[in-house]
PDB file of N, CA and C in Angstrom:
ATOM      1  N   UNK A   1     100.920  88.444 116.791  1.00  0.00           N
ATOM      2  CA  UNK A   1      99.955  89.357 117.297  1.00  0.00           C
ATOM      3  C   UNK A   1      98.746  89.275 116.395  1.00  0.00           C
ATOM      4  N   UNK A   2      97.943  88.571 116.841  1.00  0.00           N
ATOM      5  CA  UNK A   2      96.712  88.231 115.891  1.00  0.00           C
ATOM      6  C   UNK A   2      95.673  88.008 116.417  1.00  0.00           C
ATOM      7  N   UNK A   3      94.994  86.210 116.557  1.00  0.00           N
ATOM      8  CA  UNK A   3      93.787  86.064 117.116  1.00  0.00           C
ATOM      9  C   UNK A   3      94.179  85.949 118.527  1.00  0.00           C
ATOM     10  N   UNK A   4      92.571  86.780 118.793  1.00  0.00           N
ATOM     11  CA  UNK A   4      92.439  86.973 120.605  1.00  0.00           C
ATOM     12  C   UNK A   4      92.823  88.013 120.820  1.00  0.00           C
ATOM     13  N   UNK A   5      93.513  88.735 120.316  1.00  0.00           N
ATOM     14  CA  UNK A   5      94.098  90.113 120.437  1.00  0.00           C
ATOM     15  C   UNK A   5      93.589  91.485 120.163  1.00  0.00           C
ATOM     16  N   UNK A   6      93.782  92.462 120.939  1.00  0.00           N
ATOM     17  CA  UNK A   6      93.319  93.813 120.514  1.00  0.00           C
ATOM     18  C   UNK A   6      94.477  94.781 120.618  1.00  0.00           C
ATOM     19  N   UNK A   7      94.458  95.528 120.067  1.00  0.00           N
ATOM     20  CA  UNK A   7      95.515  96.911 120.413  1.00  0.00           C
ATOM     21  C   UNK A   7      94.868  97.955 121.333  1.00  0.00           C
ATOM     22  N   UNK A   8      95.001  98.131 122.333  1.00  0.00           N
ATOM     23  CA  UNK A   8      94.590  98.801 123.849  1.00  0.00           C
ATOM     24  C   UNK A   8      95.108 100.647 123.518  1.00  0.00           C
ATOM     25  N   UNK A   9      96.387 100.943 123.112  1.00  0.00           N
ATOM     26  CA  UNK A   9      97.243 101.880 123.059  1.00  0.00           C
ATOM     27  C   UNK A   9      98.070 101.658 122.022  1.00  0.00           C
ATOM     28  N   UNK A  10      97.510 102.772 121.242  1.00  0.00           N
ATOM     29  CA  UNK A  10      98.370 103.354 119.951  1.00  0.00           C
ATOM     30  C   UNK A  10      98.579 104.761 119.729  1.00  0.00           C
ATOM     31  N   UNK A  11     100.199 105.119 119.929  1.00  0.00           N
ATOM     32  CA  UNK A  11     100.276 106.564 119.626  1.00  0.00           C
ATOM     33  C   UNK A  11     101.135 106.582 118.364  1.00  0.00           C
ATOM     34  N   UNK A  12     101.291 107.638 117.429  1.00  0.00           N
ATOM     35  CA  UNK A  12     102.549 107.951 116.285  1.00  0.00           C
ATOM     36  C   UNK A  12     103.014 108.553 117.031  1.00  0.00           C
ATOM     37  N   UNK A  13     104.154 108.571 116.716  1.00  0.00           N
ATOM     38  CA  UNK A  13     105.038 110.010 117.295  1.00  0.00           C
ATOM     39  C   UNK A  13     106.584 109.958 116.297  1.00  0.00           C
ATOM     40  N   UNK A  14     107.175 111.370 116.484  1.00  0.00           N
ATOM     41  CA  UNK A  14     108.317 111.611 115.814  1.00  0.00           C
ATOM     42  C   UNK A  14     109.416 111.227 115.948  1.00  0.00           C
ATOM     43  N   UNK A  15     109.818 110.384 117.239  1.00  0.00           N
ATOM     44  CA  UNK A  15     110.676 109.569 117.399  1.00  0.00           C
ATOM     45  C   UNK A  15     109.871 108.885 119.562  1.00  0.00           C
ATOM     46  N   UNK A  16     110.815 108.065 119.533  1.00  0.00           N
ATOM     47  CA  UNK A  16     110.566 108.123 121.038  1.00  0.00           C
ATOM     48  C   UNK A  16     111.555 108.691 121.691  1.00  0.00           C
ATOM     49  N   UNK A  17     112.691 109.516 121.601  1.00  0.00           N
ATOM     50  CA  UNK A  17     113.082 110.372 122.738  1.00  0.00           C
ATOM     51  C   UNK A  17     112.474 111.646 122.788  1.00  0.00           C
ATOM     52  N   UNK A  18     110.922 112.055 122.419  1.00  0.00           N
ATOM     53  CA  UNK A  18     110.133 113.082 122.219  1.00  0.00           C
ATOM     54  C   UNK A  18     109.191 112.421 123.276  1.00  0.00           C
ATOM     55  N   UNK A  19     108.870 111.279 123.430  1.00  0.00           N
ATOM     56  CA  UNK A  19     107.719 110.797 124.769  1.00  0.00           C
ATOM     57  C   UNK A  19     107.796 111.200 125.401  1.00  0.00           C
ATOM     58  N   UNK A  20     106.874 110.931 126.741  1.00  0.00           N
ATOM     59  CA  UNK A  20     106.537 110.849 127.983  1.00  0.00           C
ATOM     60  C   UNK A  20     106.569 109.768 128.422  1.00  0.00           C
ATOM     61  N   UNK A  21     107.290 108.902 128.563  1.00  0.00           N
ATOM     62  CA  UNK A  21     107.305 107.178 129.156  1.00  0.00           C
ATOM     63  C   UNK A  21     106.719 107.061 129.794  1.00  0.00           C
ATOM     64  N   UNK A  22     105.785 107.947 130.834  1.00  0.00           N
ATOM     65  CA  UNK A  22     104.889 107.877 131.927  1.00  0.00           C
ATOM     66  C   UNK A  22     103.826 107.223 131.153  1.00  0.00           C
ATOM     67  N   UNK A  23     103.407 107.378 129.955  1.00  0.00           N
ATOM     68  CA  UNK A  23     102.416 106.459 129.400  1.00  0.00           C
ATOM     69  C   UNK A  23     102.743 105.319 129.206  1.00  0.00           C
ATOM     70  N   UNK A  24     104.003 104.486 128.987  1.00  0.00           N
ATOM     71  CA  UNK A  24     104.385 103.794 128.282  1.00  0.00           C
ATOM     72  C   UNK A  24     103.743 102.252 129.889  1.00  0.00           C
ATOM     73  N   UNK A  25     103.557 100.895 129.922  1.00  0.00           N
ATOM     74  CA  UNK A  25     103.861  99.916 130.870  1.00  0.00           C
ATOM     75  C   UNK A  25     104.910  98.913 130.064  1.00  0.00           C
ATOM     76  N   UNK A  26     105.968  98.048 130.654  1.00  0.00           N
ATOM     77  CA  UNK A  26     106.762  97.184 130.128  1.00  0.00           C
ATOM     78  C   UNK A  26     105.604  96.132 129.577  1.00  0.00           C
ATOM     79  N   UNK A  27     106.469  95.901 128.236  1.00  0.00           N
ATOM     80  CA  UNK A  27     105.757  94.877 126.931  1.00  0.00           C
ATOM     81  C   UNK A  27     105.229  95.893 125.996  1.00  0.00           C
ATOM     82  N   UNK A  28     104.993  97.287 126.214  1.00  0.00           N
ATOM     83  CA  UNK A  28     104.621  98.273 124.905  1.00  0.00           C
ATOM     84  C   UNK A  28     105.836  98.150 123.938  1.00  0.00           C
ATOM     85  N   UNK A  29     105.393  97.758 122.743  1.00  0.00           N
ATOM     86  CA  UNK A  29     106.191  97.990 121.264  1.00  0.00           C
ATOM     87  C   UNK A  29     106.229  99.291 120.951  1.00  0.00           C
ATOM     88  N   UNK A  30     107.102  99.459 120.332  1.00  0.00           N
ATOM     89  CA  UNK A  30     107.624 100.992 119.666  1.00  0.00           C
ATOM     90  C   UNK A  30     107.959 100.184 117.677  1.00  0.00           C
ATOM     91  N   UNK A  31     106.811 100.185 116.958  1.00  0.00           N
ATOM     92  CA  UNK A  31     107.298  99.847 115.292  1.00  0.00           C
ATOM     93  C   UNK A  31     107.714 101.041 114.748  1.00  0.00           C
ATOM     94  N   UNK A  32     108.626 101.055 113.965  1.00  0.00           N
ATOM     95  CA  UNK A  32     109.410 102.200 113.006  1.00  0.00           C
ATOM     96  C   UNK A  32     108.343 102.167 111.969  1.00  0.00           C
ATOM     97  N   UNK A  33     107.961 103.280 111.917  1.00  0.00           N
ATOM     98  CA  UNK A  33     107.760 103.954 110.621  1.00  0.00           C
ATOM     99  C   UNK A  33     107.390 102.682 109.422  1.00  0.00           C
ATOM    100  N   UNK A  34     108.698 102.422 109.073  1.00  0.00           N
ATOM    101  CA  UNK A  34     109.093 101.511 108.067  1.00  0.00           C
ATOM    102  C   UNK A  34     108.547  99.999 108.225  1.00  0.00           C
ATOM    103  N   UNK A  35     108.148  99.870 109.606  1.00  0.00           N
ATOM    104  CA  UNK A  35     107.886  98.646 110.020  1.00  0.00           C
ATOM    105  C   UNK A  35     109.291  97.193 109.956  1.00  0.00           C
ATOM    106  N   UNK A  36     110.056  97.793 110.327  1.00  0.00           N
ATOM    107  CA  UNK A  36     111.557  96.860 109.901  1.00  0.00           C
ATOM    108  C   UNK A  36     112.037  96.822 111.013  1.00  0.00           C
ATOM    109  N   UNK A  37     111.822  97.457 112.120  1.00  0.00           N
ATOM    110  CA  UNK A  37     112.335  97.259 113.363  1.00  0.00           C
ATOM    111  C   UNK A  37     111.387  97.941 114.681  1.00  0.00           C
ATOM    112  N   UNK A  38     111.421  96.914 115.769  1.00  0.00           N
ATOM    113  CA  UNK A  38     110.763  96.906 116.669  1.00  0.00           C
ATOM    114  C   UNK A  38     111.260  97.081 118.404  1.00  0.00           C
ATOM    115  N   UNK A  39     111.475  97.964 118.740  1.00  0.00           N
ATOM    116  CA  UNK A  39     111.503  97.652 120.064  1.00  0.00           C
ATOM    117  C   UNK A  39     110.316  97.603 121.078  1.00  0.00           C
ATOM    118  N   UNK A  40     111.179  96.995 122.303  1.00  0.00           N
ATOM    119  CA  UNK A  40     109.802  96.584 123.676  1.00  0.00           C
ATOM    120  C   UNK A  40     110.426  97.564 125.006  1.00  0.00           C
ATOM    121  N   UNK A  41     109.535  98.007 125.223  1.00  0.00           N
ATOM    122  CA  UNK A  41     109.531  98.528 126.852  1.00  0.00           C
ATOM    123  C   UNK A  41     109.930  98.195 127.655  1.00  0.00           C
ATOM    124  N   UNK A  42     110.907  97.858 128.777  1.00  0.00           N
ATOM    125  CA  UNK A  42     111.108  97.359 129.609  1.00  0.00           C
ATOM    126  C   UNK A  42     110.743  98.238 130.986  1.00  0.00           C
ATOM    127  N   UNK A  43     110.825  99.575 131.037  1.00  0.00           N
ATOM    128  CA  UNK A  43     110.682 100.176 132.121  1.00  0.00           C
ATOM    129  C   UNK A  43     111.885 101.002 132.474  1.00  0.00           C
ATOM    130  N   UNK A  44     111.469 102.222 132.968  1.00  0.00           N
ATOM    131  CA  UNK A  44     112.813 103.259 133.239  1.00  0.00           C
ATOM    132  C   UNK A  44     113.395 103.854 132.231  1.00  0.00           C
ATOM    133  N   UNK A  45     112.100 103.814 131.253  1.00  0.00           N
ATOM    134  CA  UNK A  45     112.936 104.871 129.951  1.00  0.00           C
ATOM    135  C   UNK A  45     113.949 104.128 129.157  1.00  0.00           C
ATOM    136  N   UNK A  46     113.709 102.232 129.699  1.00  0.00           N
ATOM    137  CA  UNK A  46     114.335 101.588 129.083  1.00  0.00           C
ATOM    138  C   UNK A  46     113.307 100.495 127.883  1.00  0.00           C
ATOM    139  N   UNK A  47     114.506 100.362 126.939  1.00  0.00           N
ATOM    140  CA  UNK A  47     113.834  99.433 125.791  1.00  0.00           C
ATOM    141  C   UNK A  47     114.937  98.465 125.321  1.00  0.00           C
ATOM    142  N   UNK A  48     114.302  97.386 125.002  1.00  0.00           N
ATOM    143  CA  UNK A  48     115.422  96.139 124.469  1.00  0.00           C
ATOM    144  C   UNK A  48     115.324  96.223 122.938  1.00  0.00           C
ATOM    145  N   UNK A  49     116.172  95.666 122.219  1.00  0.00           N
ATOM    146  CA  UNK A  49     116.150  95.492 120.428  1.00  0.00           C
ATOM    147  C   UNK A  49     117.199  94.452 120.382  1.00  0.00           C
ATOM    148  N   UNK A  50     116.464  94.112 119.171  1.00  0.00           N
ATOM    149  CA  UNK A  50     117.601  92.876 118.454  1.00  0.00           C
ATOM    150  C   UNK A  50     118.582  94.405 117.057  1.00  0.00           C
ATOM    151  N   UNK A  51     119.642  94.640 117.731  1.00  0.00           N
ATOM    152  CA  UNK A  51     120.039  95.604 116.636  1.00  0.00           C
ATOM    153  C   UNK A  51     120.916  95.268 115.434  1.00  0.00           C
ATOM    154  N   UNK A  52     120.329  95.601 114.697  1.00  0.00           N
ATOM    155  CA  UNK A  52     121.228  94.811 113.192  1.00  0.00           C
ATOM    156  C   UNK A  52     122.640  95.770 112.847  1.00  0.00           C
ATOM    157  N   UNK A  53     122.679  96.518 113.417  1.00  0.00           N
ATOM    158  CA  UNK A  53     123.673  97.057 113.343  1.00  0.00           C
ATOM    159  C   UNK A  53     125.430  96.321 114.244  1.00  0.00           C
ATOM    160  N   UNK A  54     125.129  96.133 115.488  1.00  0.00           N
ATOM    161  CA  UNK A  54     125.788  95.697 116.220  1.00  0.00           C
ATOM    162  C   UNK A  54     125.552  94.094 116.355  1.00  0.00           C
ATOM    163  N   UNK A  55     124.384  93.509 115.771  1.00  0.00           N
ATOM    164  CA  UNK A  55     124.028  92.186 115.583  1.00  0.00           C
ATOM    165  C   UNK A  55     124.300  91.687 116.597  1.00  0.00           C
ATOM    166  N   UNK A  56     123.763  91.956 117.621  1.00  0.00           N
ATOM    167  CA  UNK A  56     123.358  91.485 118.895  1.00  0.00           C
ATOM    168  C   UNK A  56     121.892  92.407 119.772  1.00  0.00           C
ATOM    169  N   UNK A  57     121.522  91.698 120.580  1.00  0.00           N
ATOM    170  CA  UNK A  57     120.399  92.468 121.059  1.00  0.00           C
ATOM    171  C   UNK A  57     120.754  93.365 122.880  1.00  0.00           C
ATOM    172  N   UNK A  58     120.367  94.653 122.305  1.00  0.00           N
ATOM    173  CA  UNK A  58     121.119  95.761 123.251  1.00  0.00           C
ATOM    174  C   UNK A  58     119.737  96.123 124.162  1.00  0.00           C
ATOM    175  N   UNK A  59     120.299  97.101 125.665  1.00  0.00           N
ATOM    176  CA  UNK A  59     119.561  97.739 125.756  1.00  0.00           C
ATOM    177  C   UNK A  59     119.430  99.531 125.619  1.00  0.00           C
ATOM    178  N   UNK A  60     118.628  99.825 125.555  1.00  0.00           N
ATOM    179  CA  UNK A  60     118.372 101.234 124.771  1.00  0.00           C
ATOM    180  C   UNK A  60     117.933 102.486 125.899  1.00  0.00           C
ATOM    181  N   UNK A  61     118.771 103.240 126.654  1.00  0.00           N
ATOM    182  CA  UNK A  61     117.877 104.022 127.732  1.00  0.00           C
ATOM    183  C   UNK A  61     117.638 105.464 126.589  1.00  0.00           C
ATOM    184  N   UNK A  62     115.931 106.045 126.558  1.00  0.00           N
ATOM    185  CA  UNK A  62     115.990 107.146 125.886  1.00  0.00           C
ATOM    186  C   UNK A  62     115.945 108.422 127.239  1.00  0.00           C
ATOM    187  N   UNK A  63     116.067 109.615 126.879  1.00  0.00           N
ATOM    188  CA  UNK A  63     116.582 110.084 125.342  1.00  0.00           C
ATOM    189  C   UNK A  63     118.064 109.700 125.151  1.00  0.00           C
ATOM    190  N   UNK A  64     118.545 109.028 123.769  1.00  0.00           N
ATOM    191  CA  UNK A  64     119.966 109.180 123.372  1.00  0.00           C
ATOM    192  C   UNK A  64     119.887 109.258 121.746  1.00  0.00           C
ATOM    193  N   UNK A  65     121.121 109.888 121.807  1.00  0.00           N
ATOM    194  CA  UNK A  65     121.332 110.779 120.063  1.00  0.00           C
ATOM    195  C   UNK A  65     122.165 109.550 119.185  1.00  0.00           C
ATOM    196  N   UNK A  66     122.941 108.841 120.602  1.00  0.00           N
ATOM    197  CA  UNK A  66     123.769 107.055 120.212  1.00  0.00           C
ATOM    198  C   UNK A  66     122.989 106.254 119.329  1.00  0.00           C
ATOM    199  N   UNK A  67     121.521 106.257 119.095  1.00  0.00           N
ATOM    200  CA  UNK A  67     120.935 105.272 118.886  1.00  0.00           C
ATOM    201  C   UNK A  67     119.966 106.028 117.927  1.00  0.00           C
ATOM    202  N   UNK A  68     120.165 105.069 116.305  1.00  0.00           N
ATOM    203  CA  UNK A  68     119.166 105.915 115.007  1.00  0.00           C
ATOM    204  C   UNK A  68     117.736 105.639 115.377  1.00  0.00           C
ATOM    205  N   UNK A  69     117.332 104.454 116.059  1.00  0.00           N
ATOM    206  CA  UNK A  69     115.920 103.684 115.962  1.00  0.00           C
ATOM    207  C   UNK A  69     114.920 104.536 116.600  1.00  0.00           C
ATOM    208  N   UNK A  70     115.919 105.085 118.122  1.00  0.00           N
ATOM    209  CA  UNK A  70     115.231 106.444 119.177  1.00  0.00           C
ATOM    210  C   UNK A  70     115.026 107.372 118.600  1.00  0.00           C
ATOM    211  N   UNK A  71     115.927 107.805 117.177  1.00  0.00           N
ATOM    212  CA  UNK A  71     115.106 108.840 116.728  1.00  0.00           C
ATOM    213  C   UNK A  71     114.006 108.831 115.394  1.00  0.00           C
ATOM    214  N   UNK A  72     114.110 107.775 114.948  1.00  0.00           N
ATOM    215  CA  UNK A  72     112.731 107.345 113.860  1.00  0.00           C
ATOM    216  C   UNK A  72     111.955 107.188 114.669  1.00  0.00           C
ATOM    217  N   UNK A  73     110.473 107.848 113.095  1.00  0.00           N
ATOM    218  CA  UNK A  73     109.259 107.460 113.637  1.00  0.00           C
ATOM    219  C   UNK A  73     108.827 106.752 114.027  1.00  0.00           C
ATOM    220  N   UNK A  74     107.615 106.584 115.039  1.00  0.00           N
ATOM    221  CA  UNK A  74     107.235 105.087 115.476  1.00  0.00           C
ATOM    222  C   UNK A  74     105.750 105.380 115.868  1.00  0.00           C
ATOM    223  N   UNK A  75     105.124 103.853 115.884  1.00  0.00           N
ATOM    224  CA  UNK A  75     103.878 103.865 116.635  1.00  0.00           C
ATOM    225  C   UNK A  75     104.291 103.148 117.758  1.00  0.00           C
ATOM    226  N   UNK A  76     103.629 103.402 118.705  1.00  0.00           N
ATOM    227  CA  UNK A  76     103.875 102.343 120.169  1.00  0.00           C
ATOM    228  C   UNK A  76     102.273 101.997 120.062  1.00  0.00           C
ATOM    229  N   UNK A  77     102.490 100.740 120.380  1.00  0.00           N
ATOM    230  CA  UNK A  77     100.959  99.774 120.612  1.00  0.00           C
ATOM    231  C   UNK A  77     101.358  99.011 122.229  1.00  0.00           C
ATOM    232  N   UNK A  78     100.179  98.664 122.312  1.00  0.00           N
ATOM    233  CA  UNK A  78     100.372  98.182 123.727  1.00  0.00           C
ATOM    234  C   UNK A  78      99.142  97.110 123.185  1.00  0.00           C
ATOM    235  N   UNK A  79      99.030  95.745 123.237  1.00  0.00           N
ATOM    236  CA  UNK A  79      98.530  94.702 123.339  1.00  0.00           C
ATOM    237  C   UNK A  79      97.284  93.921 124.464  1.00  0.00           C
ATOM    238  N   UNK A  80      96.468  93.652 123.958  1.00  0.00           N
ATOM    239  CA  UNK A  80      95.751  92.476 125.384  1.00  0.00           C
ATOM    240  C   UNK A  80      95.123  91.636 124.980  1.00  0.00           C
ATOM    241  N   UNK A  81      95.308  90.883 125.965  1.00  0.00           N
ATOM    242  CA  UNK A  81      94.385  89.208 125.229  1.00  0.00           C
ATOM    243  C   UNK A  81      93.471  89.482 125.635  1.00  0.00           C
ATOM    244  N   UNK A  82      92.629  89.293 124.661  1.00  0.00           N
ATOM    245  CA  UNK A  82      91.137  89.037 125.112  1.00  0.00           C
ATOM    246  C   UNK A  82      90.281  87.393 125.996  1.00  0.00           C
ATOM    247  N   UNK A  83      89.649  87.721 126.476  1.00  0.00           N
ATOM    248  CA  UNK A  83      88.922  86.653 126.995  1.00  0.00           C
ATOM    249  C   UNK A  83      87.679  85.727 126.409  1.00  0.00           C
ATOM    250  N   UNK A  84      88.209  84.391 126.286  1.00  0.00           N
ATOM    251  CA  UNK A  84      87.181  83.982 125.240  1.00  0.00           C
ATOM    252  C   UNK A  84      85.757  83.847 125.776  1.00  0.00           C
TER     253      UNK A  84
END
């Protein structure tokens, strides 16, 4: 995520089962706090992760209390290429 790129949508928030997904479109990132883990949007209140816990990559429907990442902080960014 670098050249050509802008960040369109950036919110903090206290975890993401506190959202409104109505903002969210599939491909929005959710970064922790910590910046150590990342999930993506897929749609329906759903999100994918590579989880190091279970060391495989899951999917995530919020709100759930199952899952630590849904409740750390996060920024969600949403991405766009720019046009040269």
């Amino acid at each position: 995520m670098g050249e050509g790129q802008t960040v369109v949508l950036k919110i903090v928030a206290p975890q993401i089962n506190l959202l409104d997904h109505a903002t969210f479109q599939p491909g929005d990132l959710a970064v922790t706090d910590s910046g150590i883990h990342v999930l993506a949007y897929l749609g329906d209140q759903t999100w994918i992760e590579a989880d190091p816990g279970v060391e495989k990559v899951i999917l995530a429907k919020s709100p759930s209390q199952d899952n630590a990442w849904l409740s750390s902080p996060v920024k969600i960014v949403r991405w766009k290429l720019l046009q040269p």
